[in-house]
N, C-alpha and C. Protein backbone atom coordinates (compact mmCIF):
# COMPACT_ATOMS: atom_id res chain seq x y z
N UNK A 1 0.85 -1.17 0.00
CA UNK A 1 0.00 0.00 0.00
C UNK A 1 0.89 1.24 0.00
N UNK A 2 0.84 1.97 -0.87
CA UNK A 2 1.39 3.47 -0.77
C UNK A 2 1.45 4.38 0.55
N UNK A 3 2.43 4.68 0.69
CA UNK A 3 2.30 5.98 1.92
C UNK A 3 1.84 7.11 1.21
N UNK A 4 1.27 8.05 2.30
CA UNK A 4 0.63 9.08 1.63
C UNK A 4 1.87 10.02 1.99
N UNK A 5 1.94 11.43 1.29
CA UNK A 5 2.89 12.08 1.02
C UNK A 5 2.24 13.35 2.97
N UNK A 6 3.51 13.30 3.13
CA UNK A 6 3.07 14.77 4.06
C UNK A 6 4.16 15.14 3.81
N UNK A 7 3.49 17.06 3.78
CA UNK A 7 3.87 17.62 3.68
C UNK A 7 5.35 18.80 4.35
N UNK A 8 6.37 19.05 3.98
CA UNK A 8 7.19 19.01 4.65
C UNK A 8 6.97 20.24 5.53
N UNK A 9 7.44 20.39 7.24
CA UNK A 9 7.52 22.10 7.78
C UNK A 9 8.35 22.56 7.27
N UNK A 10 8.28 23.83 7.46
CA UNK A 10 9.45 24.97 7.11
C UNK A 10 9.75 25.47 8.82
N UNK A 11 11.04 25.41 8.91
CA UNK A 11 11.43 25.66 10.14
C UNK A 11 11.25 27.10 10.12
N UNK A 12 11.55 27.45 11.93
CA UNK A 12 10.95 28.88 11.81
C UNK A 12 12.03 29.61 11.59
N UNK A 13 13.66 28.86 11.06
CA UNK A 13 14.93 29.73 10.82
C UNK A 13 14.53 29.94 9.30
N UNK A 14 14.25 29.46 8.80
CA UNK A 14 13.46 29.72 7.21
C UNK A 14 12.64 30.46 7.00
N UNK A 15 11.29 30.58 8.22
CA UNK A 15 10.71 32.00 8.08
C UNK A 15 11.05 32.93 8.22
N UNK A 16 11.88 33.00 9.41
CA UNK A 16 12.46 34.17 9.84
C UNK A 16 13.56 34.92 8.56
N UNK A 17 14.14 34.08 7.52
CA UNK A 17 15.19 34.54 7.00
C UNK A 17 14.55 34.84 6.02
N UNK A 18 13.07 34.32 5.12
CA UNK A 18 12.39 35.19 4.53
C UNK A 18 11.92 36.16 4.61
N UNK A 19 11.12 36.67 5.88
CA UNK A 19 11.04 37.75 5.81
C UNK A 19 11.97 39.01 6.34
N UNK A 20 13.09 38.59 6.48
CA UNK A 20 14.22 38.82 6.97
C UNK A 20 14.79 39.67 5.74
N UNK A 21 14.39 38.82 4.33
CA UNK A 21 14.41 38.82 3.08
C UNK A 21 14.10 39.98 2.72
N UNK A 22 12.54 39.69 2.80
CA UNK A 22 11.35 40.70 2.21
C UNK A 22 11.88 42.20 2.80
N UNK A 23 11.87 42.28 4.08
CA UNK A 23 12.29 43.32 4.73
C UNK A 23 13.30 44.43 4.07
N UNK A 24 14.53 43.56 3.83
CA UNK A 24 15.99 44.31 3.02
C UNK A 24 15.18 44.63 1.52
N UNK A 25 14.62 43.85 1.12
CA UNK A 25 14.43 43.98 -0.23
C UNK A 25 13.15 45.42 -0.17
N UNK A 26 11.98 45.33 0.77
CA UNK A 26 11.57 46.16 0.61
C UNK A 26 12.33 47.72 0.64
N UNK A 27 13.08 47.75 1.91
CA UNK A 27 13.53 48.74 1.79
C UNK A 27 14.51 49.76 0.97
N UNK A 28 15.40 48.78 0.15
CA UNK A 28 15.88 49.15 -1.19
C UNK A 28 15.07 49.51 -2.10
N UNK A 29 13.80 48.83 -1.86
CA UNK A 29 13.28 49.32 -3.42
C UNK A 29 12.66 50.87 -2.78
N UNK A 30 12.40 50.49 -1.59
CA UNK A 30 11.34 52.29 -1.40
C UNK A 30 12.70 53.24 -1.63
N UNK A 31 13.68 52.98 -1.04
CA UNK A 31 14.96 53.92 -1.22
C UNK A 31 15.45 54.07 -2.58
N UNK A 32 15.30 53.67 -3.81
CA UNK A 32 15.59 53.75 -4.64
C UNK A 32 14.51 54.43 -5.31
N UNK A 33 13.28 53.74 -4.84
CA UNK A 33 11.78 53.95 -6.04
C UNK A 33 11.10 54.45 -5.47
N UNK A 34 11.44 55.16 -4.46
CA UNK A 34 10.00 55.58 -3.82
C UNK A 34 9.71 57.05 -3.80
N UNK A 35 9.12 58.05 -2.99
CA UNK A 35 8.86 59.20 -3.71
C UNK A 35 10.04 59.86 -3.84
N UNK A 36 10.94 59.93 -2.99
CA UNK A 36 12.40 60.36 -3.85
C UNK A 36 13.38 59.91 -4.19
N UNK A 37 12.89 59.22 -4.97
CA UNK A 37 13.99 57.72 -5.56
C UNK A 37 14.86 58.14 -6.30
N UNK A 38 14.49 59.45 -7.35
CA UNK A 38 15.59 59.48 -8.32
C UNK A 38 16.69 60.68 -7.54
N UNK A 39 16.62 60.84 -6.46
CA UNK A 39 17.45 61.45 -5.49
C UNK A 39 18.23 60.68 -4.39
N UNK A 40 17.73 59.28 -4.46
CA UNK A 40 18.25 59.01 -3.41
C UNK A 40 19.54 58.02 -4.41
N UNK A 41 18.76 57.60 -5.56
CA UNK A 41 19.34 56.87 -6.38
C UNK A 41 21.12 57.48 -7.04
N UNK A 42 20.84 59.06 -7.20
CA UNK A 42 21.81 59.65 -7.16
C UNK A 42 23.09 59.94 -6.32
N UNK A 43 22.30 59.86 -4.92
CA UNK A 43 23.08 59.95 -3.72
C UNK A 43 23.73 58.34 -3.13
N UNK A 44 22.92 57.29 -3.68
CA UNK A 44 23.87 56.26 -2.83
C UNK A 44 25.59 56.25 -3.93
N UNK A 45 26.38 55.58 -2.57
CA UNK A 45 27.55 55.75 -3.12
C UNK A 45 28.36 54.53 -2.22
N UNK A 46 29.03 54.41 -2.73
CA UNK A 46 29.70 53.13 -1.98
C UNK A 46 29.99 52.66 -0.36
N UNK A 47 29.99 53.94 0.00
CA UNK A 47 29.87 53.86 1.41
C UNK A 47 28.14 53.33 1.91
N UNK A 48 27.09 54.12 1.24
CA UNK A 48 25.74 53.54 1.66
C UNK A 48 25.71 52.05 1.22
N UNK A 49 26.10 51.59 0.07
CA UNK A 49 26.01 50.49 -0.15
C UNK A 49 26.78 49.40 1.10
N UNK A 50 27.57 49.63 1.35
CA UNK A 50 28.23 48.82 2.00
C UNK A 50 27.34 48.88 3.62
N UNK A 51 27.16 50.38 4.06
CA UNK A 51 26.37 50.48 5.44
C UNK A 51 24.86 49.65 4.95
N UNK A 52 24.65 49.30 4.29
CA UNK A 52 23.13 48.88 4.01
C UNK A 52 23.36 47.34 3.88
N UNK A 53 24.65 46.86 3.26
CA UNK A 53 25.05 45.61 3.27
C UNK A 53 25.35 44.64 4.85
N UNK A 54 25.75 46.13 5.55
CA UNK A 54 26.26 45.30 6.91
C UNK A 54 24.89 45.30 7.84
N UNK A 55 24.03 45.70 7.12
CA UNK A 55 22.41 46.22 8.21
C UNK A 55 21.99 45.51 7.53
N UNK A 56 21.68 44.75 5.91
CA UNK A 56 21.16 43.57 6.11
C UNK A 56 21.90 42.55 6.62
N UNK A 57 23.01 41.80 7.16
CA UNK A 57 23.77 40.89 7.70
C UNK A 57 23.21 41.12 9.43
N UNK A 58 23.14 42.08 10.02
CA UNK A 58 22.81 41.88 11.12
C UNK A 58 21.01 41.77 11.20
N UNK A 59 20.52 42.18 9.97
CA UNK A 59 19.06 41.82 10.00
C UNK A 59 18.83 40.35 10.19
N UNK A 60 19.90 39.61 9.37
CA UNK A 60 19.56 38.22 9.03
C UNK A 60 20.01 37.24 10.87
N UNK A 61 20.68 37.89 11.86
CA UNK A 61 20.80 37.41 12.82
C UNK A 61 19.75 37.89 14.12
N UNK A 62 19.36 38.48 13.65
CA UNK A 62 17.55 39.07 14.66
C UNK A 62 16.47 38.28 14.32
N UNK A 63 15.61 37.68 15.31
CA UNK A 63 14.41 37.00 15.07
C UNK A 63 13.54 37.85 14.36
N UNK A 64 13.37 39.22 15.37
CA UNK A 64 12.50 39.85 15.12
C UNK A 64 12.93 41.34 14.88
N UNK A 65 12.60 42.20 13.37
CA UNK A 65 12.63 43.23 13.67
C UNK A 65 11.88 44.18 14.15
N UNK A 66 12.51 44.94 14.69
CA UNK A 66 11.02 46.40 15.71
C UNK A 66 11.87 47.64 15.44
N UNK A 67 11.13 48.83 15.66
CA UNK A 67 11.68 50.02 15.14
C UNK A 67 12.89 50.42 16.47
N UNK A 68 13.07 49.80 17.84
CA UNK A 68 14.37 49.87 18.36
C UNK A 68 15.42 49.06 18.37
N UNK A 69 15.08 47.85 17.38
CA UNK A 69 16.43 46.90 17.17
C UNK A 69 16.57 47.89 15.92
N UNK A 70 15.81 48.34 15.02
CA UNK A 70 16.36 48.63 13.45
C UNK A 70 17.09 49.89 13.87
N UNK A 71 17.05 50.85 14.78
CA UNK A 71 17.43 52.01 15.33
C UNK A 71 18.99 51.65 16.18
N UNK A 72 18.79 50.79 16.52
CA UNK A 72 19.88 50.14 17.28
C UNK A 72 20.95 49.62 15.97
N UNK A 73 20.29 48.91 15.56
CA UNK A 73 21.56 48.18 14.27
C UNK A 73 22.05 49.44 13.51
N UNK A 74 21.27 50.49 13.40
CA UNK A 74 21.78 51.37 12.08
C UNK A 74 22.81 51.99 13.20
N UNK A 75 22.65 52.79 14.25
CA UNK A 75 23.49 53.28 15.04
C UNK A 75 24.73 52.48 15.21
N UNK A 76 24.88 50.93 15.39
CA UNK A 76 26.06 50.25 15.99
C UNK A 76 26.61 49.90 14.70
N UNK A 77 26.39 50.03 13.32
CA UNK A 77 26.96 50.32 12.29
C UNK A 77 27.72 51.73 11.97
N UNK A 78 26.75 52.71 12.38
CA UNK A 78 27.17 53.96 11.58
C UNK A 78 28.22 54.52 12.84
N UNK A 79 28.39 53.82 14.11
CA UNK A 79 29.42 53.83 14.92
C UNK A 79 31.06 53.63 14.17
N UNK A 80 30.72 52.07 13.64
CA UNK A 80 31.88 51.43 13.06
C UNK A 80 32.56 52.12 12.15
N UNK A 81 31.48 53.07 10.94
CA UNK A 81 32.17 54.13 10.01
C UNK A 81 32.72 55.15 10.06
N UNK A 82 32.12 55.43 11.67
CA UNK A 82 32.36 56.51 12.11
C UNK A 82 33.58 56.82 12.37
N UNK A 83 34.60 55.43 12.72
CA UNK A 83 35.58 55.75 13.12
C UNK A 83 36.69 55.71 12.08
N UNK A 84 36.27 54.91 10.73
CA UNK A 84 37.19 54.91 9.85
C UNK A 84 37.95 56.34 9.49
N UNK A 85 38.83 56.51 8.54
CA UNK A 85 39.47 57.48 8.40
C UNK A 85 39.25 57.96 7.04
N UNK A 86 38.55 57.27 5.96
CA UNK A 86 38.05 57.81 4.83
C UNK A 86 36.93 57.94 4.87
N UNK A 87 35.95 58.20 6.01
CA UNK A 87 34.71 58.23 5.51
C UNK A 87 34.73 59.43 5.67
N UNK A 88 33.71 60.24 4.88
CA UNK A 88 32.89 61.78 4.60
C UNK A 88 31.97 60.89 5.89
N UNK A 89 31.77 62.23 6.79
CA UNK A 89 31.24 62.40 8.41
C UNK A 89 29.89 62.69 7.77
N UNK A 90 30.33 64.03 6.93
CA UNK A 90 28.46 64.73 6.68
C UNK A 90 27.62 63.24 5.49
N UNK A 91 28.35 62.74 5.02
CA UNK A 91 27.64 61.45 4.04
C UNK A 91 27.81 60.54 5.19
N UNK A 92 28.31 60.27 5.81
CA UNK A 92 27.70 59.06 7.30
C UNK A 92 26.29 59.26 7.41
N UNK A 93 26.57 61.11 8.30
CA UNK A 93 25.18 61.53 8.77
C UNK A 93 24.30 61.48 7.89
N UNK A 94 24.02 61.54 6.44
CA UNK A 94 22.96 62.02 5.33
C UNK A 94 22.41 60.18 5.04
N UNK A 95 23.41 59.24 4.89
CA UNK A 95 22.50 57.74 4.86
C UNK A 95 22.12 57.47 6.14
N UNK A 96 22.82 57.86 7.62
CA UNK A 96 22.17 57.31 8.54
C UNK A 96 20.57 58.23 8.99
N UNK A 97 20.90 59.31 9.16
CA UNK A 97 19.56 59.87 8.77
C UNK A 97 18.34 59.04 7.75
N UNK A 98 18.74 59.00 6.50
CA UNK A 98 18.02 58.53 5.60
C UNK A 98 16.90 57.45 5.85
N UNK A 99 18.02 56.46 6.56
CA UNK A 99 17.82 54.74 6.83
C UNK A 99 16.95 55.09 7.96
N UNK A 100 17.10 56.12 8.90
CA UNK A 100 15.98 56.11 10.27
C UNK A 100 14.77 56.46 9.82
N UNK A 101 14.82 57.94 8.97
CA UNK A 101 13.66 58.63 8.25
C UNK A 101 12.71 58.04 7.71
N UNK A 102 12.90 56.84 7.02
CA UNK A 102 12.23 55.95 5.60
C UNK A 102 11.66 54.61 7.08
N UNK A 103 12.37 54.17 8.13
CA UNK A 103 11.37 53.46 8.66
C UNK A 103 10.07 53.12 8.84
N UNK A 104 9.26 54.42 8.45
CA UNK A 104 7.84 54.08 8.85
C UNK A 104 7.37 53.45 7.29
N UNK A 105 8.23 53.87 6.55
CA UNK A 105 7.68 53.38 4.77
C UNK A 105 7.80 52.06 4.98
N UNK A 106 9.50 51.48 5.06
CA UNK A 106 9.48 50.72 5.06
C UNK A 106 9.06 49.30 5.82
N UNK A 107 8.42 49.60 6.92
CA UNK A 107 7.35 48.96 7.95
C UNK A 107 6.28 48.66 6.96
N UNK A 108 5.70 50.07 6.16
CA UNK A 108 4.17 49.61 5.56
C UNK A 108 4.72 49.11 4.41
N UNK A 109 5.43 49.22 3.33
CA UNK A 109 6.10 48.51 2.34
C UNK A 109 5.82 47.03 2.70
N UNK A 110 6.81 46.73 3.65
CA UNK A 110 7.12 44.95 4.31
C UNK A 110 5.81 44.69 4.70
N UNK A 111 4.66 45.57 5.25
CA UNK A 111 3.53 44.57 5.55
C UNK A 111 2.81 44.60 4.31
N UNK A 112 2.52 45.46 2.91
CA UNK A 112 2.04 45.41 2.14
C UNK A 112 2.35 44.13 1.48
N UNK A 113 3.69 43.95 1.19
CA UNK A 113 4.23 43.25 0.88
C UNK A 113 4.35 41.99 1.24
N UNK A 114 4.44 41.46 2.57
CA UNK A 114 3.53 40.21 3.00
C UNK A 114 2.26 39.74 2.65
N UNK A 115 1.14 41.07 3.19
CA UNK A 115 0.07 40.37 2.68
C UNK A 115 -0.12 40.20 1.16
N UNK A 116 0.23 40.52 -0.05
CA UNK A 116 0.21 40.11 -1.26
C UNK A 116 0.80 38.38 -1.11
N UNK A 117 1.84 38.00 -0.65
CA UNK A 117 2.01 36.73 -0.67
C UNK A 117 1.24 35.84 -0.22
């Protein structure tokens, strides 16, 4: 007699790293596309890229994000640049600003964006 097929779980380190996912991804796209996208698009520069690279890496080690871990991670990053010796101080301040400012978008972005899935 055949076994019947069940279906496999998805652990909750798999959920978590999807929307872990969704999250980074939303927020690039509002920062790029969103109402001042073709300004912000102008302004990233290798330094944002990289501060946005190390804030999704510590996204992906948080269960959960909330607007004082995401406030917390951008700060204990923009600490680390802070101290380098080539970074432009006033372009620190102008993406870390940015990344706090756009939180509430990117909150409704990521839940829009869930519920479509």
């Amino acid at each position: 007699m055949p076994k019947k097929a069940t279906p496999k779980k998805s652990s909750l380190g798999t959920a978590v790293g999807i929307g872990v996912g969704i999250a980074a991804a939303t927020a690039a796209a509002y920062l790029l596309f969103g109402p001042e996208g073709k300004k912000n698009r102008k302004a990233i520069s290798s330094l944002s890229v990289k501060i946005k690279g190390d804030i999704i890496e510590k996204f992906e080690k948080v269960k959960e994000i909330t607007e004082p871990i995401y406030y917390e991670i951008v700060d204990e990053i923009s600490k680390k640049y802070s101290k380098l010796k080539n970074v432009d101080k006033d372009e620190l301040e102008t993406v870390v600003n940015d990344l706090k400012n756009n939180w509430k978008e990117i909150v409704k972005d990521a839940k829009t964006n869930k519920n479509k899935k």
